[in-house]
PDB file of N, CA and C in Angstrom:
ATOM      1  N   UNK A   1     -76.908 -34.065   0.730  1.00  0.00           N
ATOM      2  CA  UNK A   1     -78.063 -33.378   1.255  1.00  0.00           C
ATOM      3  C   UNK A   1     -78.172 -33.633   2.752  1.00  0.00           C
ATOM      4  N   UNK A   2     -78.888 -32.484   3.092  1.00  0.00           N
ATOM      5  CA  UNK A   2     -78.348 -32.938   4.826  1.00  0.00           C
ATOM      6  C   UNK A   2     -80.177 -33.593   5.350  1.00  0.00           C
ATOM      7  N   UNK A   3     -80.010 -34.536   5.832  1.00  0.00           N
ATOM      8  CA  UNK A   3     -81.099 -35.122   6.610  1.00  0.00           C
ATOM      9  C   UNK A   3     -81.565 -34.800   7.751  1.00  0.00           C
ATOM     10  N   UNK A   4     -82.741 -34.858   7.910  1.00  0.00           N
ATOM     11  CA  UNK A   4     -83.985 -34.158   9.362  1.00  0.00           C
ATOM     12  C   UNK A   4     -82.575 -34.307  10.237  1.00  0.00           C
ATOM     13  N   UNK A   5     -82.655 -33.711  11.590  1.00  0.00           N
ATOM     14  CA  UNK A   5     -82.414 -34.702  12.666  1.00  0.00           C
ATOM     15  C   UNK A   5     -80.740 -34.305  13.053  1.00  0.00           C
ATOM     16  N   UNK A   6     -80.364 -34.122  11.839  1.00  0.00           N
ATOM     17  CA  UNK A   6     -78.568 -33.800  11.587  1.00  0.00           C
ATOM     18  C   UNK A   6     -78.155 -32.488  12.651  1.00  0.00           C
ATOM     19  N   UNK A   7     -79.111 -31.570  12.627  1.00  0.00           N
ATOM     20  CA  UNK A   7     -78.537 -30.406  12.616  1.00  0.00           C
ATOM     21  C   UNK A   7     -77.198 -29.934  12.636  1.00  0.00           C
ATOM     22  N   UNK A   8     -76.471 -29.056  13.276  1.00  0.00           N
ATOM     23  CA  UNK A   8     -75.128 -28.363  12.750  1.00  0.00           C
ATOM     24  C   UNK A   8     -74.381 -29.333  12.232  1.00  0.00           C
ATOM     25  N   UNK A   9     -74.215 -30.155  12.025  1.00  0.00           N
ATOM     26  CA  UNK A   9     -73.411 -31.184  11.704  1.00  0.00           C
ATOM     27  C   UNK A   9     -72.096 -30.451  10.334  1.00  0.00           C
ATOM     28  N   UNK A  10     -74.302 -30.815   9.613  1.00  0.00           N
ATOM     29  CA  UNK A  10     -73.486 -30.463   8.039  1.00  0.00           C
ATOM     30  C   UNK A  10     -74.471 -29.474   7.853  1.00  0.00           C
ATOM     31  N   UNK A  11     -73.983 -28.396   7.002  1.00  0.00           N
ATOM     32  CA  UNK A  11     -75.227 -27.193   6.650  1.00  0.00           C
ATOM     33  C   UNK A  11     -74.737 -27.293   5.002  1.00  0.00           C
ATOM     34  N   UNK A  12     -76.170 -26.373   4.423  1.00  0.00           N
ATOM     35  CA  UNK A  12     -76.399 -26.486   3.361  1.00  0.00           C
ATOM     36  C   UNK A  12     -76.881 -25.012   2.715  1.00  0.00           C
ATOM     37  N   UNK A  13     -75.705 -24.364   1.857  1.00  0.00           N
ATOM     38  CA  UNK A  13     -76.844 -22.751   1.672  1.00  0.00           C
ATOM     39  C   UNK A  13     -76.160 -22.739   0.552  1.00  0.00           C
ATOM     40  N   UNK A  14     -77.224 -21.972  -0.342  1.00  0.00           N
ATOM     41  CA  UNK A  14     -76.737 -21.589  -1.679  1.00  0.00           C
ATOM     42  C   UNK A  14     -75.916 -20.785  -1.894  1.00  0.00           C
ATOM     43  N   UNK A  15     -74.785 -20.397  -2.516  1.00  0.00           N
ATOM     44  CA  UNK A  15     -73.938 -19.167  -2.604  1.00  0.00           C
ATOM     45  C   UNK A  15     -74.517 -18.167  -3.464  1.00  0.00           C
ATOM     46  N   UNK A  16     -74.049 -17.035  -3.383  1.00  0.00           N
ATOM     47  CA  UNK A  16     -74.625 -16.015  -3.991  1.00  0.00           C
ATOM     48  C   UNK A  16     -74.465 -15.982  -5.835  1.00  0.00           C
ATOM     49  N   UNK A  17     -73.149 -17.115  -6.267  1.00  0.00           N
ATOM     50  CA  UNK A  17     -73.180 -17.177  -7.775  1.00  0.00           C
ATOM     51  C   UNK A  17     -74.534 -18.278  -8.213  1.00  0.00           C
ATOM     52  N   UNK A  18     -74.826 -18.166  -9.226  1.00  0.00           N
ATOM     53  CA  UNK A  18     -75.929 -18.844  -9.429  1.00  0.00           C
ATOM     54  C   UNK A  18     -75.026 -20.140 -10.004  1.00  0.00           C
ATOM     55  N   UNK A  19     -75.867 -20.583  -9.360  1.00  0.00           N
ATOM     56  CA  UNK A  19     -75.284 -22.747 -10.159  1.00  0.00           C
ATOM     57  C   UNK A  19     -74.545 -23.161  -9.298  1.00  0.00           C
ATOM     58  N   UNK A  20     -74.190 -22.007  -8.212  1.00  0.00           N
ATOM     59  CA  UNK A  20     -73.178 -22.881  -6.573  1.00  0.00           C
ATOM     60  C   UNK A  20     -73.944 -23.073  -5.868  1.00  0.00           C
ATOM     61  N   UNK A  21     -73.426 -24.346  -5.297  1.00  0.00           N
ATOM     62  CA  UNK A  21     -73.678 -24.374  -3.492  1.00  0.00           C
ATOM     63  C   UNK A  21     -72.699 -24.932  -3.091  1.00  0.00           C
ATOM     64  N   UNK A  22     -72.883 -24.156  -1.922  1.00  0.00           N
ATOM     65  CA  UNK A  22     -71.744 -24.197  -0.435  1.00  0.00           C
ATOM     66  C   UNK A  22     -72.207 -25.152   0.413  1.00  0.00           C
ATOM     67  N   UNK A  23     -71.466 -26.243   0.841  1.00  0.00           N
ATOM     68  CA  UNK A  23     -71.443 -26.733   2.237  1.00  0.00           C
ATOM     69  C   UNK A  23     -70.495 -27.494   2.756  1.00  0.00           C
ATOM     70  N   UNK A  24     -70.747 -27.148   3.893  1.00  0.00           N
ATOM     71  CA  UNK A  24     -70.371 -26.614   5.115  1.00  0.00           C
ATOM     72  C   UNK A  24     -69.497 -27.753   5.835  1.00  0.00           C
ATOM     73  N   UNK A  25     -68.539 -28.621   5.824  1.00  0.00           N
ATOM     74  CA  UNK A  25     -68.589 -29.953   6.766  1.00  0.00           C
ATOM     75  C   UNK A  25     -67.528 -29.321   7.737  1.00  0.00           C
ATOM     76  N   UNK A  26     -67.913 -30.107   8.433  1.00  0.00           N
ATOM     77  CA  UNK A  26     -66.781 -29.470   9.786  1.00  0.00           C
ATOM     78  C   UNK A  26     -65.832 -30.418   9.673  1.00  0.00           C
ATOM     79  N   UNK A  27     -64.381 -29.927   9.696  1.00  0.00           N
ATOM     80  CA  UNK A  27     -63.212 -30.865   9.597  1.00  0.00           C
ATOM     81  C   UNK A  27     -62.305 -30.330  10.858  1.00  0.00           C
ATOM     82  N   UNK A  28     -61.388 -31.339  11.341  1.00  0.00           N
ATOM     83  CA  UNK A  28     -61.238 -30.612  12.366  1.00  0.00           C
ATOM     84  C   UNK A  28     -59.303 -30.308  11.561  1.00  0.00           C
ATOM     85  N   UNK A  29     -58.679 -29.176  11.872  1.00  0.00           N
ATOM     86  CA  UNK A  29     -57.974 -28.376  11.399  1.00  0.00           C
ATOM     87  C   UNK A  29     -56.723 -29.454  10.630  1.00  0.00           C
ATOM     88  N   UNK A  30     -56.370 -30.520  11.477  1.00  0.00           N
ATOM     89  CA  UNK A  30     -55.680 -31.211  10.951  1.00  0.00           C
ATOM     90  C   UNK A  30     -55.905 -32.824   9.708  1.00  0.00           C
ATOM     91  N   UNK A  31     -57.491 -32.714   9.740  1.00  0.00           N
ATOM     92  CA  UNK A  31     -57.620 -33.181   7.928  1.00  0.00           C
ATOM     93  C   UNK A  31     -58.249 -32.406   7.101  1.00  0.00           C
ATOM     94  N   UNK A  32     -58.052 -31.115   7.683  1.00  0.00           N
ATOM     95  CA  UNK A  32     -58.290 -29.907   6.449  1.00  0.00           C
ATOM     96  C   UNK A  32     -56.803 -29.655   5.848  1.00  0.00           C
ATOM     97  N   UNK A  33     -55.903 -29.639   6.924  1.00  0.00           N
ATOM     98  CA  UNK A  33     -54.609 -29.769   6.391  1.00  0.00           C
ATOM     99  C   UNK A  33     -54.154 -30.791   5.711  1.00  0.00           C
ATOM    100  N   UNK A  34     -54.093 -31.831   5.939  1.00  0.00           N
ATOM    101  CA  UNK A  34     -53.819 -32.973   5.331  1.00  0.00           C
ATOM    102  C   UNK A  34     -54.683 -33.419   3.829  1.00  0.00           C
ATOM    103  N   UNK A  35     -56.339 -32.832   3.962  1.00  0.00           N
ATOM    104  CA  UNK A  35     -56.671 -33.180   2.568  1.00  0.00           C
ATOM    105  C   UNK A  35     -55.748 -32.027   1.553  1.00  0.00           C
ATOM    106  N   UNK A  36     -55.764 -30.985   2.008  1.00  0.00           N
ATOM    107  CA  UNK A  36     -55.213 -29.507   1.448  1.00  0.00           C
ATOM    108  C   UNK A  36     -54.060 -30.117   0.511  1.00  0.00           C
ATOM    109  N   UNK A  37     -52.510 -30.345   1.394  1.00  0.00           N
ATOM    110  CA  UNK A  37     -51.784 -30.957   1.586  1.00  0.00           C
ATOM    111  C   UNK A  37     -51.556 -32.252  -0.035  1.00  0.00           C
ATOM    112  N   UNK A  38     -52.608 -33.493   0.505  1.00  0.00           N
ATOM    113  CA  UNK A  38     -52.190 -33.684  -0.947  1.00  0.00           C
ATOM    114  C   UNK A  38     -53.016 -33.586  -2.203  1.00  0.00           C
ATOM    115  N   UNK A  39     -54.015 -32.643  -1.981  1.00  0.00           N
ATOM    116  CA  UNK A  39     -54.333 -31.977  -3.952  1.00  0.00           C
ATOM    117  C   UNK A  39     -53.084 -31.112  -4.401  1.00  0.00           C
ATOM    118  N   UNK A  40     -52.749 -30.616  -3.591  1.00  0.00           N
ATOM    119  CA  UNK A  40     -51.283 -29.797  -3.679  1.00  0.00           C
ATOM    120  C   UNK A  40     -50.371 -30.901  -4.358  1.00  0.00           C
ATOM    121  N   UNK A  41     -50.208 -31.897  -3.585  1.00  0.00           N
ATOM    122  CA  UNK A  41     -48.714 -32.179  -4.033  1.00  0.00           C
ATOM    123  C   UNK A  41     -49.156 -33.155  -5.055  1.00  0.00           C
ATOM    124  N   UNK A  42     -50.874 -33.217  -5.244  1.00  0.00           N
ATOM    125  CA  UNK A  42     -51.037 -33.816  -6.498  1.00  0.00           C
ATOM    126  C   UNK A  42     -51.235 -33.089  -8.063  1.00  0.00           C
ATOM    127  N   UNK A  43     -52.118 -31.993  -7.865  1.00  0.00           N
ATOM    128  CA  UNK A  43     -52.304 -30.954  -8.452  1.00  0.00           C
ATOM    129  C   UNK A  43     -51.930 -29.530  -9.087  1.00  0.00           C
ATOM    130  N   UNK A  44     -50.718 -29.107  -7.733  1.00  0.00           N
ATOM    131  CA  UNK A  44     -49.700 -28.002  -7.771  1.00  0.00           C
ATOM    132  C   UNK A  44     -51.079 -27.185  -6.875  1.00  0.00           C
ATOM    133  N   UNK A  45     -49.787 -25.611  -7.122  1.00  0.00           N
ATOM    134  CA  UNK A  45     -50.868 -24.816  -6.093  1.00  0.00           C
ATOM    135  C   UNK A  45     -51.762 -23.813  -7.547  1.00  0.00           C
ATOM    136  N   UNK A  46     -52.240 -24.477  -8.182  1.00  0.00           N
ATOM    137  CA  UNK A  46     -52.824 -23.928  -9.000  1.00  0.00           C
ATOM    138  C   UNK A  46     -54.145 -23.345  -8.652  1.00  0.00           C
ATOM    139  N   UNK A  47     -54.655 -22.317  -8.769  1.00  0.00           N
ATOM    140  CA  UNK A  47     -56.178 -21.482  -8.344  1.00  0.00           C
ATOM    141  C   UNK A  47     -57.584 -22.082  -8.329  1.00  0.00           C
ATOM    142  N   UNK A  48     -57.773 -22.579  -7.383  1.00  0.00           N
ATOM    143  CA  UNK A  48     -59.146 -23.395  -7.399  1.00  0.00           C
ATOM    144  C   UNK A  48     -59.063 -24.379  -7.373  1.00  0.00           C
ATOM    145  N   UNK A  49     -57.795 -25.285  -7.886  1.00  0.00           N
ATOM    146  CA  UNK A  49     -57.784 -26.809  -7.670  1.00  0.00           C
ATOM    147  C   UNK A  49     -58.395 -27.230  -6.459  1.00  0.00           C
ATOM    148  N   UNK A  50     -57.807 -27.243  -5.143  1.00  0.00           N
ATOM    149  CA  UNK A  50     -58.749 -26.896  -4.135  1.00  0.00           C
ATOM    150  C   UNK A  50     -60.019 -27.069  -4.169  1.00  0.00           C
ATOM    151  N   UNK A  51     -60.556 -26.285  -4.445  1.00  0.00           N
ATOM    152  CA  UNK A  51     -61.735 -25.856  -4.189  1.00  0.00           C
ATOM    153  C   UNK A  51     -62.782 -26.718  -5.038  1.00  0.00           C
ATOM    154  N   UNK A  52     -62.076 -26.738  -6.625  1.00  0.00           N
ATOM    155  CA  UNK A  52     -62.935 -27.908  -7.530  1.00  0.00           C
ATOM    156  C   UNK A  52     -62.643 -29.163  -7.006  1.00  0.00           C
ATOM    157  N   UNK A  53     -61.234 -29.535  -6.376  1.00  0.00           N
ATOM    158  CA  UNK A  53     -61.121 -31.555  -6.093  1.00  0.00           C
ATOM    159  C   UNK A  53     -62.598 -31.636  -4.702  1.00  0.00           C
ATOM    160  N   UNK A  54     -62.485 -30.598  -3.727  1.00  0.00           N
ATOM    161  CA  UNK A  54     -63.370 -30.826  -3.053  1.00  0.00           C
ATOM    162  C   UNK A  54     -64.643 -30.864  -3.289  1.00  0.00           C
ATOM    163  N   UNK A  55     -65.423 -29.898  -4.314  1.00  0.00           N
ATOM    164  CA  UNK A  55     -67.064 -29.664  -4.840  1.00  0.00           C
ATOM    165  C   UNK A  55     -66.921 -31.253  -5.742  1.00  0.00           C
ATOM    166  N   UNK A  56     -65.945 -31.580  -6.535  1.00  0.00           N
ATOM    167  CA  UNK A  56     -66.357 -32.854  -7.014  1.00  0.00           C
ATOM    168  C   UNK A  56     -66.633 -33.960  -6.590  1.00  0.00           C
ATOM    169  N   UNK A  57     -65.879 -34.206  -5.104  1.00  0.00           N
ATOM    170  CA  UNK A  57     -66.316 -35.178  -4.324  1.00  0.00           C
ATOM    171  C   UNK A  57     -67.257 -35.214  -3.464  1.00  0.00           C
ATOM    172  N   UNK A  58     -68.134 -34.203  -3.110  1.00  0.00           N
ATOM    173  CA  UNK A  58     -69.298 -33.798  -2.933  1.00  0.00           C
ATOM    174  C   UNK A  58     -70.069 -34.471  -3.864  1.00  0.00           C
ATOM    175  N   UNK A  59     -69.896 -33.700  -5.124  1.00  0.00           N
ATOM    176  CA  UNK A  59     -71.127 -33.987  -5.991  1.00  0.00           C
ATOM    177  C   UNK A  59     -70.790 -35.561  -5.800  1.00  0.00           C
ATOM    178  N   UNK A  60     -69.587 -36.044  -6.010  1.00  0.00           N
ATOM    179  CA  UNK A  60     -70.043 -37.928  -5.958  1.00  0.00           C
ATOM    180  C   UNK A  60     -70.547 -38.258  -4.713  1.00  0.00           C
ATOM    181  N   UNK A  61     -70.201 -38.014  -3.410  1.00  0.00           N
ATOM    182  CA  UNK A  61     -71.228 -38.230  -2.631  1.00  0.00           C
ATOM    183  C   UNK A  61     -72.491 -38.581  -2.301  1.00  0.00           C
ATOM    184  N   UNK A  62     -72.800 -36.854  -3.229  1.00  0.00           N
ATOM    185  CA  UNK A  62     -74.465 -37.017  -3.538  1.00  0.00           C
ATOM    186  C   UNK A  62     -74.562 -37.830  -4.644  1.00  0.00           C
ATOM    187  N   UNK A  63     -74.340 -38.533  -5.346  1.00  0.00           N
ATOM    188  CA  UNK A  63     -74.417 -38.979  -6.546  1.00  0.00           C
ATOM    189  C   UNK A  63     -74.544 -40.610  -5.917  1.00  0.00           C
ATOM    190  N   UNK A  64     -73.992 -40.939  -4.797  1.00  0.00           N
ATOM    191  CA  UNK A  64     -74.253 -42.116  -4.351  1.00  0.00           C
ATOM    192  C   UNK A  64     -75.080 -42.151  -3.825  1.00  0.00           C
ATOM    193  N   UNK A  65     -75.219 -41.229  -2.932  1.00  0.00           N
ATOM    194  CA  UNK A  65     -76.764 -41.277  -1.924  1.00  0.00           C
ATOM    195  C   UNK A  65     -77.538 -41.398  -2.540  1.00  0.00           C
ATOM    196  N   UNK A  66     -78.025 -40.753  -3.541  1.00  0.00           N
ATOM    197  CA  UNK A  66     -79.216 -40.388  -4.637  1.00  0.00           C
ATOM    198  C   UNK A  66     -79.441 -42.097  -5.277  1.00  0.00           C
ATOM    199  N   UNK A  67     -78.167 -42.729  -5.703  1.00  0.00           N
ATOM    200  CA  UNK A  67     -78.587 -43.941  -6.105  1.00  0.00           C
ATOM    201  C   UNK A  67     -79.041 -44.921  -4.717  1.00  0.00           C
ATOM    202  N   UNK A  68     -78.703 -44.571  -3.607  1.00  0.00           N
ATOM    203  CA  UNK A  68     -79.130 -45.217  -2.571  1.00  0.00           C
ATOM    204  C   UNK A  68     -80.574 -45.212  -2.400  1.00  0.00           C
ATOM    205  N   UNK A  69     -81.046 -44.012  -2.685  1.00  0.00           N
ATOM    206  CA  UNK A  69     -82.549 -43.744  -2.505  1.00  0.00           C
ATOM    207  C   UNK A  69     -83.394 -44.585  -3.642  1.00  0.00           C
TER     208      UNK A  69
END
C-alpha cells in the first residue's frame, strides 16, 4: 500500500478486471531484465508466469507490512 508522502514513487490503481490490482514500481530497465530473466530460466516462458511470480510477491509484501501494523 502506498503511504502519505510517497508520491510517484509507487502508484496504486485498480485494473479494469474485477479482483486485480495493478501497481506500479519503477524498476530501472536492467532489474526488470534480470528479475524477467530468472522466472524464465526458473519457470520456462510459460504465459503469465511472469506476471503471477511478480503479483505474488507483492501480495507477500503486503502481507508483511500488514503484520507490521
Amino acid at each position: 500500500m502506498m503511504a502519505e508522502g510517497e508520491g510517484e514513487r509507487g502508484k496504486e490503481r485498480k485494473s479494469r478486471k474485477k479482483g486485480f490490482v495493478v501497481v506500479e514500481v519503477p524498476l530501472s530497465i536492467e532489474d526488470y531484465v534480470r528479475l524477467e530473466t530468472v522466472v524464465i530460466r526458473k519457470f520456462g516462458r510459460k504465459r503469465g508466469v511472469f506476471t503471477a511470480f511478480v503479483r505474488d510477491c507483492i501480495m507477500q509484501k503486503v502481507a508483511e507490512e500488514e503484520k507490521k501494523m
